[in-house]
Protein backbone atom coordinates (compact mmCIF):
# COMPACT_ATOMS: atom_id res chain seq x y z
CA UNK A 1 -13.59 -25.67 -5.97
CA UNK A 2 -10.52 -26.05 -8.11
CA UNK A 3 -11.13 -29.15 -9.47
CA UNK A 4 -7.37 -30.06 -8.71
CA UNK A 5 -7.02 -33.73 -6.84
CA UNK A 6 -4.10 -32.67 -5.16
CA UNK A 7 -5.42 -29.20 -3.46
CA UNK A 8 -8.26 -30.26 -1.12
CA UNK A 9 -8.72 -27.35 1.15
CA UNK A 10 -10.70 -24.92 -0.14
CA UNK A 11 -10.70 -22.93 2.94
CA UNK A 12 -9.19 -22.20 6.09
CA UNK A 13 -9.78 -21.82 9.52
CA UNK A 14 -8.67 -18.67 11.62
CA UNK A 15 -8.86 -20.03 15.11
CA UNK A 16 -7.88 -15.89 16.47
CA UNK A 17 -5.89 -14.92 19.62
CA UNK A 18 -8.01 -16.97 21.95
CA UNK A 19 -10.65 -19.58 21.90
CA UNK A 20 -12.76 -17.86 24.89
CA UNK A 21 -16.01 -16.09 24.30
CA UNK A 22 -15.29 -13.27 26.93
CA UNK A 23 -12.07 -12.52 25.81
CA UNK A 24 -13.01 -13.11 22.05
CA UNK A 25 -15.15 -10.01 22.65
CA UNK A 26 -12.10 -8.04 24.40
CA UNK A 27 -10.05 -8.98 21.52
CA UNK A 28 -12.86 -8.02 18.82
CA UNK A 29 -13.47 -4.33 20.87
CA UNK A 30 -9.10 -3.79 21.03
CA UNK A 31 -8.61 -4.39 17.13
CA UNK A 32 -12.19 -2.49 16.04
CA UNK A 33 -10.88 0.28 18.19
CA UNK A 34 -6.93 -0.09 17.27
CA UNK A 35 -8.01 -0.18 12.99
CA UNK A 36 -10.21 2.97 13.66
CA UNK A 37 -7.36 5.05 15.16
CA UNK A 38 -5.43 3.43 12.48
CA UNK A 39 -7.58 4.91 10.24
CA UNK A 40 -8.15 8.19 11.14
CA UNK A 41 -4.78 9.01 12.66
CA UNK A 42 -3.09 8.62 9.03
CA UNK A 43 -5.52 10.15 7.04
CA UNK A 44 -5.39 12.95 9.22
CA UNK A 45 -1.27 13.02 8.77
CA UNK A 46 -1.94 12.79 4.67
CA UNK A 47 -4.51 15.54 4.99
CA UNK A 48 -2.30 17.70 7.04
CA UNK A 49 0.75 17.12 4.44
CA UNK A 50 -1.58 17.56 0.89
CA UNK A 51 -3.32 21.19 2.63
CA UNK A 52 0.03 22.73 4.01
CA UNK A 53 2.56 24.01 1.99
CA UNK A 54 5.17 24.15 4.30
CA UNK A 55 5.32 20.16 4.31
CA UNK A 56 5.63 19.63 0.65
CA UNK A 57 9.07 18.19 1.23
CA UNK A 58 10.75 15.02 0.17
CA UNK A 59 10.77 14.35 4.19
CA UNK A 60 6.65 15.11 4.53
CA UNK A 61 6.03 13.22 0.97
CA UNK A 62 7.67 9.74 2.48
CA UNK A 63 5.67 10.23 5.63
CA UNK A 64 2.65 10.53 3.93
CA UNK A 65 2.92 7.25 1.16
CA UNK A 66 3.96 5.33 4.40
CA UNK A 67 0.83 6.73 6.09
CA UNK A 68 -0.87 5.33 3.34
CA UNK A 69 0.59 1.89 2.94
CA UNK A 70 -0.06 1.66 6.99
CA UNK A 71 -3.94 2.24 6.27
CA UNK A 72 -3.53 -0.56 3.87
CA UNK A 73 -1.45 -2.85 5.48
CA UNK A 74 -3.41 -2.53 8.49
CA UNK A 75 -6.74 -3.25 6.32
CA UNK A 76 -5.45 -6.48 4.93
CA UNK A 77 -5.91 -8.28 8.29
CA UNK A 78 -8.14 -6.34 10.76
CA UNK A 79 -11.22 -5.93 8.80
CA UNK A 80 -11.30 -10.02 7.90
CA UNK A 81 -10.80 -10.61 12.04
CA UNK A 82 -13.49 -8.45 12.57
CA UNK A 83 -16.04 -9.76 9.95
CA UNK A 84 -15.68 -13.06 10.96
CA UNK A 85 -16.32 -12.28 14.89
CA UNK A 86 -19.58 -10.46 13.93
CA UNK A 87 -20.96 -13.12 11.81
CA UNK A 88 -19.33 -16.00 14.06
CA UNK A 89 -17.35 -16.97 11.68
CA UNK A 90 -13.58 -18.51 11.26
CA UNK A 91 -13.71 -19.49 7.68
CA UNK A 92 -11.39 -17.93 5.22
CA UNK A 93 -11.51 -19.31 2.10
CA UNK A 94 -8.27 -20.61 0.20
CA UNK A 95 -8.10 -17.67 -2.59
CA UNK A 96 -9.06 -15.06 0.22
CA UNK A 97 -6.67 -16.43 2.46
CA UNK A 98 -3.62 -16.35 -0.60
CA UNK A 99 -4.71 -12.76 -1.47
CA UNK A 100 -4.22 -12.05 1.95
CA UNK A 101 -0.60 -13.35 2.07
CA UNK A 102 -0.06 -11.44 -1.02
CA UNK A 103 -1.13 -8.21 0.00
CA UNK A 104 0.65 -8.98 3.33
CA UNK A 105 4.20 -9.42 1.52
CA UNK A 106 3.16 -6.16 -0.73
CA UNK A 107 2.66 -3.76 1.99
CA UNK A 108 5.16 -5.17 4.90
CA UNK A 109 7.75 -5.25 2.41
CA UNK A 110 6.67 -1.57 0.69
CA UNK A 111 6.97 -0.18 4.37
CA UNK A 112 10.76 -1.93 5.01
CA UNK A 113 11.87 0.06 1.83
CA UNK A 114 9.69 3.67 2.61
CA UNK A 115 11.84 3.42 6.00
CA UNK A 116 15.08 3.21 4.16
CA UNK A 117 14.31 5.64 2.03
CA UNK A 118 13.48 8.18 4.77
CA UNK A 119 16.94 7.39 6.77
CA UNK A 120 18.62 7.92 3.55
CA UNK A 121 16.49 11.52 3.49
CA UNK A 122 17.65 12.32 6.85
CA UNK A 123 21.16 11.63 6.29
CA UNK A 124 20.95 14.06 3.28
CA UNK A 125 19.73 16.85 5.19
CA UNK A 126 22.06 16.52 8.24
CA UNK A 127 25.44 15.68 6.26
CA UNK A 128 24.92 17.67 3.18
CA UNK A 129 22.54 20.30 4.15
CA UNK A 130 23.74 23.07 1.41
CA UNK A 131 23.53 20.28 -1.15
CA UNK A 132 19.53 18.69 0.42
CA UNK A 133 17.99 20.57 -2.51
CA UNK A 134 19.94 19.08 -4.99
CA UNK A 135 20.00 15.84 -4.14
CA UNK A 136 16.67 15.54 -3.03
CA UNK A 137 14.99 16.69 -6.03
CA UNK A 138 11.47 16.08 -6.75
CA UNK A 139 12.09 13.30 -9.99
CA UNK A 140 13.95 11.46 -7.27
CA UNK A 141 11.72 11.69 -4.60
CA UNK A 142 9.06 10.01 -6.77
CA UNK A 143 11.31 7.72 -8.07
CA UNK A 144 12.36 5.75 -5.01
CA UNK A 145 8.61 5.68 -3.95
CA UNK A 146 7.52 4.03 -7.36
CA UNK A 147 10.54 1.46 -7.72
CA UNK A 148 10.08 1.04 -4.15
CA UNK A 149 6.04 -0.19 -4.73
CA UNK A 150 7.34 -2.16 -7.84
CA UNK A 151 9.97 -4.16 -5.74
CA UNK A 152 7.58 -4.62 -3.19
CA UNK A 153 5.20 -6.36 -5.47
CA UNK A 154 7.24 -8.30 -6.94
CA UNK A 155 8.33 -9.76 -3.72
CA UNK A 156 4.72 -10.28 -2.86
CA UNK A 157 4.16 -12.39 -6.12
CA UNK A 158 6.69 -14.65 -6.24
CA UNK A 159 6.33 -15.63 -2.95
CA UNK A 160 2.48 -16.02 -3.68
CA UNK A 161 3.18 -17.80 -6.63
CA UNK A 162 5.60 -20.58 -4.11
CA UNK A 163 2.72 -20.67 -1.89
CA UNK A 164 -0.53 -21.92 -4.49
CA UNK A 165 1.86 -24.26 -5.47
CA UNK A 166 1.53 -26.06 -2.46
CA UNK A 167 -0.84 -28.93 -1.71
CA UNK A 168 -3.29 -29.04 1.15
CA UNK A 169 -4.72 -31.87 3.15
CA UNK A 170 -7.69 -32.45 5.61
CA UNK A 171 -5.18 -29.63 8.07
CA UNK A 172 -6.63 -26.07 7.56
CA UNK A 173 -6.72 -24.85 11.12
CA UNK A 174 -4.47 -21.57 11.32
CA UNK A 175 -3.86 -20.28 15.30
CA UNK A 176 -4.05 -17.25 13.99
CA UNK A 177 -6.12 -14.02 13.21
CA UNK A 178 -5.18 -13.98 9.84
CA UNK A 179 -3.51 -16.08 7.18
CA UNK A 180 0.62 -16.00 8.70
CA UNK A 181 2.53 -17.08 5.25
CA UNK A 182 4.77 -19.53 7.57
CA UNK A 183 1.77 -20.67 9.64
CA UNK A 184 -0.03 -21.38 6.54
CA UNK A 185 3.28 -23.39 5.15
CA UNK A 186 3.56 -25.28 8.11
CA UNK A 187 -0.46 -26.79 6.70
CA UNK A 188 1.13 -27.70 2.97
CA UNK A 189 1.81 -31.73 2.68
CA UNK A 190 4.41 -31.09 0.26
CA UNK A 191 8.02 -30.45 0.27
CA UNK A 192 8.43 -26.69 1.30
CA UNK A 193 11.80 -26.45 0.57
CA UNK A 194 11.85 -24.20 -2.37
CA UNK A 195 9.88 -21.62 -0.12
CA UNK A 196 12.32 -22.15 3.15
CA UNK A 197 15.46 -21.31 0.75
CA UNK A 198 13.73 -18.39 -0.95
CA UNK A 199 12.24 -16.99 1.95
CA UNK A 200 15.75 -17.41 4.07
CA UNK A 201 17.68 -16.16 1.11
CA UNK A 202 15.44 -13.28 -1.04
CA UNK A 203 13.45 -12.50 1.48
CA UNK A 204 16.49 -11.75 3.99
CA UNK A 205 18.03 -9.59 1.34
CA UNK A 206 14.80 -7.75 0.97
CA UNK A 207 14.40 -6.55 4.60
CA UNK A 208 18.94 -6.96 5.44
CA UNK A 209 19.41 -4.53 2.77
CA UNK A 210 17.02 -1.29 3.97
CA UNK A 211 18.07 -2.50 7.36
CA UNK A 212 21.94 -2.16 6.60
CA UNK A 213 21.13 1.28 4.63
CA UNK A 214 19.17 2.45 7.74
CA UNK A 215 21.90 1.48 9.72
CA UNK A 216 24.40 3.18 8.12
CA UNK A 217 22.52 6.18 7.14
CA UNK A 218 22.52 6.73 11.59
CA UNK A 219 25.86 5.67 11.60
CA UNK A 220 26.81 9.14 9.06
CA UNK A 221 24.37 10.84 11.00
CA UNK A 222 25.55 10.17 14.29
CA UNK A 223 28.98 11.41 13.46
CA UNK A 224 27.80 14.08 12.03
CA UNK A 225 25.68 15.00 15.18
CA UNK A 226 28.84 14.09 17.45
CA UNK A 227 31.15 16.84 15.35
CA UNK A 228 28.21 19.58 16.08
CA UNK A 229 29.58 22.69 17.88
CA UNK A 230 26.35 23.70 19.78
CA UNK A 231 23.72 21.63 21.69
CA UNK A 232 20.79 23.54 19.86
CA UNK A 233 22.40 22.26 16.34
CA UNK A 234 22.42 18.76 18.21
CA UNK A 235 18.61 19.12 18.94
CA UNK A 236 17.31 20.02 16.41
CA UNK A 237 19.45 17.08 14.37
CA UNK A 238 18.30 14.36 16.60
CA UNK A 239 14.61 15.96 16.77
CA UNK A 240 14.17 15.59 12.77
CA UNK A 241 15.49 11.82 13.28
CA UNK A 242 13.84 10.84 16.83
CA UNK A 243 10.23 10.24 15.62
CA UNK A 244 11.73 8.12 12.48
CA UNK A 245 14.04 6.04 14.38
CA UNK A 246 11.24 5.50 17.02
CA UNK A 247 9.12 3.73 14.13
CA UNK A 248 12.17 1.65 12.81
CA UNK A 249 12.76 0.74 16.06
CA UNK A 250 9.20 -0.62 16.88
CA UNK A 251 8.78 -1.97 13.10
CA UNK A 252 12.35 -4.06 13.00
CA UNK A 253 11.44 -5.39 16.74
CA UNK A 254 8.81 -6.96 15.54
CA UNK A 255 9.67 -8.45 13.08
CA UNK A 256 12.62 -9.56 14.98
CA UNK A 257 10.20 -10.76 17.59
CA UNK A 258 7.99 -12.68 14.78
CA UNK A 259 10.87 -14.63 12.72
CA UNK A 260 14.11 -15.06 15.36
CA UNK A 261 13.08 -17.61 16.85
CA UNK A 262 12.33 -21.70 15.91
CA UNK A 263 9.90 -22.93 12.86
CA UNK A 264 8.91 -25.72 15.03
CA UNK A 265 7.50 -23.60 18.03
CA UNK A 266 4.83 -21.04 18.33
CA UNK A 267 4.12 -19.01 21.33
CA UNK A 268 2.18 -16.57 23.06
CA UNK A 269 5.19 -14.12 22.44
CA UNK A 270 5.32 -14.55 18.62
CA UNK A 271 1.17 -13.92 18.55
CA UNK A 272 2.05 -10.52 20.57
CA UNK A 273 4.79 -9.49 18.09
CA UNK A 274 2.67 -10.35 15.00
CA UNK A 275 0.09 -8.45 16.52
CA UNK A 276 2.31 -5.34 17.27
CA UNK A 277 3.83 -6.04 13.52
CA UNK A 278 0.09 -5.56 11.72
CA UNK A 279 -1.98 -3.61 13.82
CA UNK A 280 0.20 -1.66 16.34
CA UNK A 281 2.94 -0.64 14.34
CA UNK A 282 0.65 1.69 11.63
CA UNK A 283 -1.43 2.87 14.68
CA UNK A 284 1.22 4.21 16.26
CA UNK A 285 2.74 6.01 13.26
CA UNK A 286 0.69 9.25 13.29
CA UNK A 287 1.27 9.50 17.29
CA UNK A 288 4.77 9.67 17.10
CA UNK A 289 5.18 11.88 14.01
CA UNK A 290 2.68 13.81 14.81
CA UNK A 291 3.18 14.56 19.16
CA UNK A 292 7.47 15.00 18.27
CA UNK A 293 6.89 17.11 15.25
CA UNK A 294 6.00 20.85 15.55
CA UNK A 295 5.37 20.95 11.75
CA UNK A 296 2.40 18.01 11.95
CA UNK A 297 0.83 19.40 14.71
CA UNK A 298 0.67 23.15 13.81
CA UNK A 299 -0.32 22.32 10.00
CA UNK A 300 -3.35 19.95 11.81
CA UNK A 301 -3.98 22.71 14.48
CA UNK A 302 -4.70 24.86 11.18
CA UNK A 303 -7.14 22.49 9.91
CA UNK A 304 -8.71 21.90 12.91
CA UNK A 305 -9.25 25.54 13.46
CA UNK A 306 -9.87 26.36 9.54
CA UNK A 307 -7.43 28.93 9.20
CA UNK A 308 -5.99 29.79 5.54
CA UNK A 309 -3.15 27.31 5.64
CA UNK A 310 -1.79 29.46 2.88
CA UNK A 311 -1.44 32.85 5.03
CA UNK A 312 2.05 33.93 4.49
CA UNK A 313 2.80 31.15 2.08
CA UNK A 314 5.01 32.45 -1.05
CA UNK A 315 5.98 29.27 -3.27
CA UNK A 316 9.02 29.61 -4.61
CA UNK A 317 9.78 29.28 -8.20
CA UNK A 318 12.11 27.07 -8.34
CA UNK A 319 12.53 23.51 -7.86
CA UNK A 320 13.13 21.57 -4.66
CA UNK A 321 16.53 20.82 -6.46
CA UNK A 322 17.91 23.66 -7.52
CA UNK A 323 17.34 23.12 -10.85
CA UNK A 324 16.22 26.14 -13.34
CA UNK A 325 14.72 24.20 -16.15
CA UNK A 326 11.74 23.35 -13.31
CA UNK A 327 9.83 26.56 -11.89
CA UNK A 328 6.82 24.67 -10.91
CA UNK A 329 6.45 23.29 -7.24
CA UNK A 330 3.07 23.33 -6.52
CA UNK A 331 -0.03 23.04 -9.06
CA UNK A 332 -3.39 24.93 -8.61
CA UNK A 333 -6.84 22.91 -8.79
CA UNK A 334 -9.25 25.15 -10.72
CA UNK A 335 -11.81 22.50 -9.53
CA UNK A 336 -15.51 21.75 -11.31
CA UNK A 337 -16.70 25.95 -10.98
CA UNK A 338 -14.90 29.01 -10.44
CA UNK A 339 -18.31 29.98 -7.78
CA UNK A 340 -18.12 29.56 -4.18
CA UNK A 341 -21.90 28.81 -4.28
CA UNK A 342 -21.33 25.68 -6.81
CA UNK A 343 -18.40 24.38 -5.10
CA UNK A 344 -19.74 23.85 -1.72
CA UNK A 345 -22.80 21.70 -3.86
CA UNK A 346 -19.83 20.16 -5.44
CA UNK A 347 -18.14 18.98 -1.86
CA UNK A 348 -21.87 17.72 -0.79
CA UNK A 349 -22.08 15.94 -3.96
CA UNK A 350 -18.71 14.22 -3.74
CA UNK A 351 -18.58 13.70 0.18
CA UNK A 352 -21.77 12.13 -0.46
CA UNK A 353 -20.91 9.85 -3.80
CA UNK A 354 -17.20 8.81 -1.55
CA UNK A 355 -19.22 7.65 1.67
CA UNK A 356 -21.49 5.59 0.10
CA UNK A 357 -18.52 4.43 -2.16
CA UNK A 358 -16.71 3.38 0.79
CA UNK A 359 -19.78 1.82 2.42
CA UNK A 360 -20.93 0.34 -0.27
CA UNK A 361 -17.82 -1.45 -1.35
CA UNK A 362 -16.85 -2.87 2.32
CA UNK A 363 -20.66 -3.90 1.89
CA UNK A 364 -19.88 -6.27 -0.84
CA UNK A 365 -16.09 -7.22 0.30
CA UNK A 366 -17.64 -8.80 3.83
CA UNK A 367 -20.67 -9.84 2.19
CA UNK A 368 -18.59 -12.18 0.22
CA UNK A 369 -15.86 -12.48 2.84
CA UNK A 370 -18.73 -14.13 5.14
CA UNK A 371 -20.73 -16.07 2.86
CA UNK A 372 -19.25 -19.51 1.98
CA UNK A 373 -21.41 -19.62 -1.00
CA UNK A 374 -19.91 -16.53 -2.30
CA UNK A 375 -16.52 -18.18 -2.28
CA UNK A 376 -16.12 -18.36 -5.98
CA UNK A 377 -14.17 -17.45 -8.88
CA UNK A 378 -16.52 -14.94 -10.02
CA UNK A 379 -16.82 -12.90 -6.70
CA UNK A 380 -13.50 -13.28 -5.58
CA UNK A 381 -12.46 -11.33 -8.25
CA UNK A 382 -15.43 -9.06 -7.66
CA UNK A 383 -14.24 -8.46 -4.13
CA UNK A 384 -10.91 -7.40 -5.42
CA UNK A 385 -12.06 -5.46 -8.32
CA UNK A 386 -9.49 -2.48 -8.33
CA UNK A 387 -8.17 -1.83 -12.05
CA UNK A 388 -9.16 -2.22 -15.70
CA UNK A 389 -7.00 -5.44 -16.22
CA UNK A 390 -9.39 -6.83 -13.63
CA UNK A 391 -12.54 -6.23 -15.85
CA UNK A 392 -10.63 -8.06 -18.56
CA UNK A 393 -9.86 -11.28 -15.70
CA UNK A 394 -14.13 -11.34 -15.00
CA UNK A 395 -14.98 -11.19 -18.48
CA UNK A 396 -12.23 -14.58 -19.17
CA UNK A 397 -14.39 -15.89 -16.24
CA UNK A 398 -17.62 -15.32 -17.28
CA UNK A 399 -16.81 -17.34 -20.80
CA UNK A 400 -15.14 -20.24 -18.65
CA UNK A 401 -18.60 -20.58 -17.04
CA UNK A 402 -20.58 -20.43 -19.79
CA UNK A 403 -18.80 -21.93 -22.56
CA UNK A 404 -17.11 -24.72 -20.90
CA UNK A 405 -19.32 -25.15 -17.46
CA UNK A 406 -18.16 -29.01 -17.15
CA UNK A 407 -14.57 -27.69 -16.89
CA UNK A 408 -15.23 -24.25 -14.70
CA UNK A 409 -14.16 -25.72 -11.46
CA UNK A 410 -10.62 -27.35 -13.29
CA UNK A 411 -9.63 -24.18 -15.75
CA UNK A 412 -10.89 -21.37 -12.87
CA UNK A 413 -9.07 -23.07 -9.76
CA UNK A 414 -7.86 -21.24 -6.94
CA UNK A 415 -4.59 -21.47 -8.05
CA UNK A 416 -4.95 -19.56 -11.34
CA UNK A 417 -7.15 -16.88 -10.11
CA UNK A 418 -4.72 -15.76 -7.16
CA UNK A 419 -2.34 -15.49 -9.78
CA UNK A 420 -4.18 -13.41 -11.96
CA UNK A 421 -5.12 -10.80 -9.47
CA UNK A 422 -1.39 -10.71 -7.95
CA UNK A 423 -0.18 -10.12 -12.23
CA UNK A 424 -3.00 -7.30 -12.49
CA UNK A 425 -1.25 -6.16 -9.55
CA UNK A 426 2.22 -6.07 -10.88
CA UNK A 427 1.29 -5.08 -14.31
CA UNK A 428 -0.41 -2.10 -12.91
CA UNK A 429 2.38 -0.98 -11.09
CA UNK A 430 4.75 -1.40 -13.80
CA UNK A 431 2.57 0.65 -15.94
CA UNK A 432 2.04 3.84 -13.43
CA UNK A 433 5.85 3.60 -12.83
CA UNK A 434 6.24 3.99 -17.17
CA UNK A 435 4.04 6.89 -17.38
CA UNK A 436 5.44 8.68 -14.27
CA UNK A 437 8.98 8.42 -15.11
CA UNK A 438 7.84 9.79 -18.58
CA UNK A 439 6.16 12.55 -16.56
CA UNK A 440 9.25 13.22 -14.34
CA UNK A 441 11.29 14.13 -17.04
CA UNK A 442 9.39 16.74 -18.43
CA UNK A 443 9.88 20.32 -17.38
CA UNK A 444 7.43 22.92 -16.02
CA UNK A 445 7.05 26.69 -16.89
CA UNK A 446 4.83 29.14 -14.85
CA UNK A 447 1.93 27.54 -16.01
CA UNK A 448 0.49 25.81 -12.58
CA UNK A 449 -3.23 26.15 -12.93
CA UNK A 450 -4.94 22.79 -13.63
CA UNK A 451 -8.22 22.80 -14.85
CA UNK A 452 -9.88 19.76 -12.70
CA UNK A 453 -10.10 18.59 -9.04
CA UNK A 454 -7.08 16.33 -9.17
CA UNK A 455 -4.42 16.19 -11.55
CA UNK A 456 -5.10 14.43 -14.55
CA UNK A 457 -2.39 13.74 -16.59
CA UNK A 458 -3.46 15.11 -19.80
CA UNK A 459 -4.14 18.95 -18.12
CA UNK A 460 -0.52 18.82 -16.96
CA UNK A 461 0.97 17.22 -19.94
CA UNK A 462 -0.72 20.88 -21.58
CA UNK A 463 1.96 22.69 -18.90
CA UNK A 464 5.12 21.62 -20.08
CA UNK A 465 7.60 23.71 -21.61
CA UNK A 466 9.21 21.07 -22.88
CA UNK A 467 8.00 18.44 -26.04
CA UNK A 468 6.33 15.97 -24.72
CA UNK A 469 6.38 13.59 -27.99
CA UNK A 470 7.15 10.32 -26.47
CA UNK A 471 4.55 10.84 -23.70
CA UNK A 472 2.13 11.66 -26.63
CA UNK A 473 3.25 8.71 -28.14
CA UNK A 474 3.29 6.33 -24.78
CA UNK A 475 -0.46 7.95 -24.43
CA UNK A 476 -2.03 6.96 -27.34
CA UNK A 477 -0.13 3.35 -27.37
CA UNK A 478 -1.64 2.68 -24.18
CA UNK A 479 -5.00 3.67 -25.42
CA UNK A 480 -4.96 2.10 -28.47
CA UNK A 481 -4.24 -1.40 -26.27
CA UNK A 482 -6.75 -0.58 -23.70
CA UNK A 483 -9.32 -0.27 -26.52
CA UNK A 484 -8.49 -3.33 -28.28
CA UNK A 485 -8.38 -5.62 -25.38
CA UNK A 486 -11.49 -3.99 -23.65
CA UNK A 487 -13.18 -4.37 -26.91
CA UNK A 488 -11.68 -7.54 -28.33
CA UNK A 489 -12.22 -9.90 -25.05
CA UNK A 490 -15.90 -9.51 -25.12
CA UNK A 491 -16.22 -9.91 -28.73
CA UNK A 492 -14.15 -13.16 -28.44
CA UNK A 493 -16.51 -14.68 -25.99
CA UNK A 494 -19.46 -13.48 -27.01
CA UNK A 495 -17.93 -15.23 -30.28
CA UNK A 496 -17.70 -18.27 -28.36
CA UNK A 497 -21.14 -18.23 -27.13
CA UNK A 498 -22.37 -18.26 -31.04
């Protein structure tokens, strides 16, 4: 499909776990019932951390973005396995299966860094308890999530970006349930060695690093713990580390268990690990936060039993850091309607509208997954439709086809449109990070009371006691450039048509 005499896969093979029928079938019922507990069990955590107030702390606010980057990473892999066993299908095709890498990289990499930053968290609050406040302030908080999802992507693309520029043969057959960056290296007929260096060098910084902070974070905290007069102030030190050092312990293993070991050789063992790496590992999660924490379970045990999670609940106005410029630390959701009546037509409404979103949208992704005829430019970038930069990618695409259809195949190859997902990607991180550090350092009065169902950024921009020029400014910038280049790329190629 590229066009490109070098690159002659354009798909690959997934050969699974096994090669039997019987067990294919055992395999198929583990994962479907492994991504559903997945699934649930971390929703269920970010649900019980969003309703309760008592867990709107930096500690509860890490647990729940790596709650969420498990439902993802889990969903790069699992749902492909699974489509392909229903339809009877091993094909992946060669921009599905560098997408997958991608994403892979994104989230594996976002979850090494969310792990450091929680050991650095606990270290905080058992070696400087009477300074955890200050320290662990809100801005900050938000900060290390949002550098840690820009760093992440990054990784993800340049290693993407050393990957399409490999060449494939007549070899496509991964052993594998999914597309394993080094088993799919192992395919290339060209000279890897760029990728071996980088991957030895950068990527062992990005995972030695968090692991050396993680380490050394214990290290504090363990002679902390050791210089503890009473075994109750020992408890309840190791209790707020034990579930966290559980999931380090089963996350680094893996991975330990997946790369330590010879290029040339791949075993049962390293199939296990990989398998505990992207499918275990983010079911587990919500079982061991949530059966070893007392917070989890009684803020789910409210849910569960729809009591007023609120009941007793005086926010405080101040700051989680101490700091008296910021009195806000919790917003109010006025919602759609002020009337009980309208509001439970309002939750129909949009519990209706979000399942058949969902449904609808995994509709078309294994739709095209499955169909080899789908596996084009056009509905790749269909499948991964996620952002506005995206809209601007299809419309490019569309005046390739149309306006130069002898050279689709060459100017649209696989190549070029991996790329331009994984740089929507990145760009759209970078610009969330911008507009959140802008929001971060802008200071709240008693004005908490947001006028919507979620928080918008212009309501809350409206509650700031402070001057908000340069988000103002930052606002309308961005605007002005979304307009133009939503506007301007149609016009160019409708141009072109004429």
């Amino acid at each position: 499909m590229g066009g490109d005499n070098q690159t002659t896969v354009t798909e690959f093979l997934l050969l699974g776990l096994t090669e039997e029928s019987e067990q294919e079938d055992a395999v198929f019922g583990m994962f479907f019932g492994m991504y559903m507990v997945t699934i649930s069990g971390n929703l269920l955590i970010i649900l019980a951390i969003s309703c309760d107030p008592h867990l709107h702390t930096p500690m509860y606010f890490f647990l729940a973005n790596l709650s969420s980057v498990d439902i993802c990473f889990s969903s790069v892999t699992v749902p492909k396995a699974l489509a392909n066993h229903m339809v009877g299908s091993k094909s992946i095709s060669y921009m599905e299966c560098m997408a997958q890498i991608y994403f892979l990289f994104a989230f594996g990499t976002l979850d090494n860094f969310l792990l450091s930053v929680m050991a650095y968290d606990r270290y905080v609050a058992i070696c400087h308890p009477l300074h955890y406040t200050l320290m662990m302030r809100p801005r900050l908080c938000v900060l290390l999530v949002a550098i840690s999802w820009v760093i992440a992507n990054l990784h993800a693309i340049l290693h993407t970006l050393l990957m399409v520029r490999l060449t494939f043969s007549s070899h496509n057959a991964v052993p594998h349930f999914f597309c394993d960056p080094y088993l799919v290296m192992k395919l290339s007929c060209s000279d890897t060695f760029i990728n071996d260096v980088t991957a030895f060098a950068e990527a062992g910084l990005i995972y030695a690093i968090p692991f050396v902070c993680i380490v050394v974070s214990y290290a504090y905290i363990c002679s902390k713990v050791l210089k503890m007069p009473s075994a109750q102030g020992i408890r309840k030190a190791m209790s707020t580390c034990g579930s966290h050092l559980t999931v380090v312990c089963l996350f680094y293993g893996a991975i330990l268990g997946i790369y330590m070991h010879p290029s040339s050789s791949y075993s049962l063992r390293d199939a296990v690990a990989s398998v505990i790496f992207t499918v275990v590992t983010p079911m587990t999660n919500p079982f061991i936060y949530s059966l070893r924490n007392r917070d989890i379970k009684g803020a789910l045990r409210k849910i569960i039993l729809r009591q007023d999670i609120n009941d007793g609940i005086h926010v405080p106005m101040t700051d989680m850091g101490g700091n008296s410029k910021t009195m806000v630390t919790v917003f109010f959701l006025q919602g759609l309607s002020g009337k009980s009546e309208q509001e439970e037509i309002f939750f129909g409404m949009f519990l209706g509208m979000y399942l058949v979103t969902i449904s609808g949208s995994l509709l078309i992704i294994l739709a095209i997954s499955c169909d080899p005829h789908l596996h084009t430019p056009m509905y790749f970038f269909l499948a991964n439709l996620s952002n506005n930069f995206l809209l601007r990618v299809m419309a490019y695409d569309r005046y390739v086809a149309i306006c130069h259809p002898l050279h689709y195949t060459l100017m649209m190859r696989p190549r070029l449109c991996v790329l331009l997902v994984a740089i929507s990607w990145v760009i759209t991180n970078l610009h969330a990070l911008l507009h959140i550090l802008l929001m971060a350092r802008l200071t709240f009065c008693s004005h908490n009371a947001v006028h919507h169902f979620f928080c918008d950024p212009y309501p809350i921009l409206k509650l700031f006691c402070s001057e908000p020029f340069i988000n103002d400014l930052m606002d309308f910038t961005d605007m002005m450039t979304t307009v133009v280049f939503t506007v301007v790329t149609p016009l160019v190629n409708l141009q072109s048509l004429e």
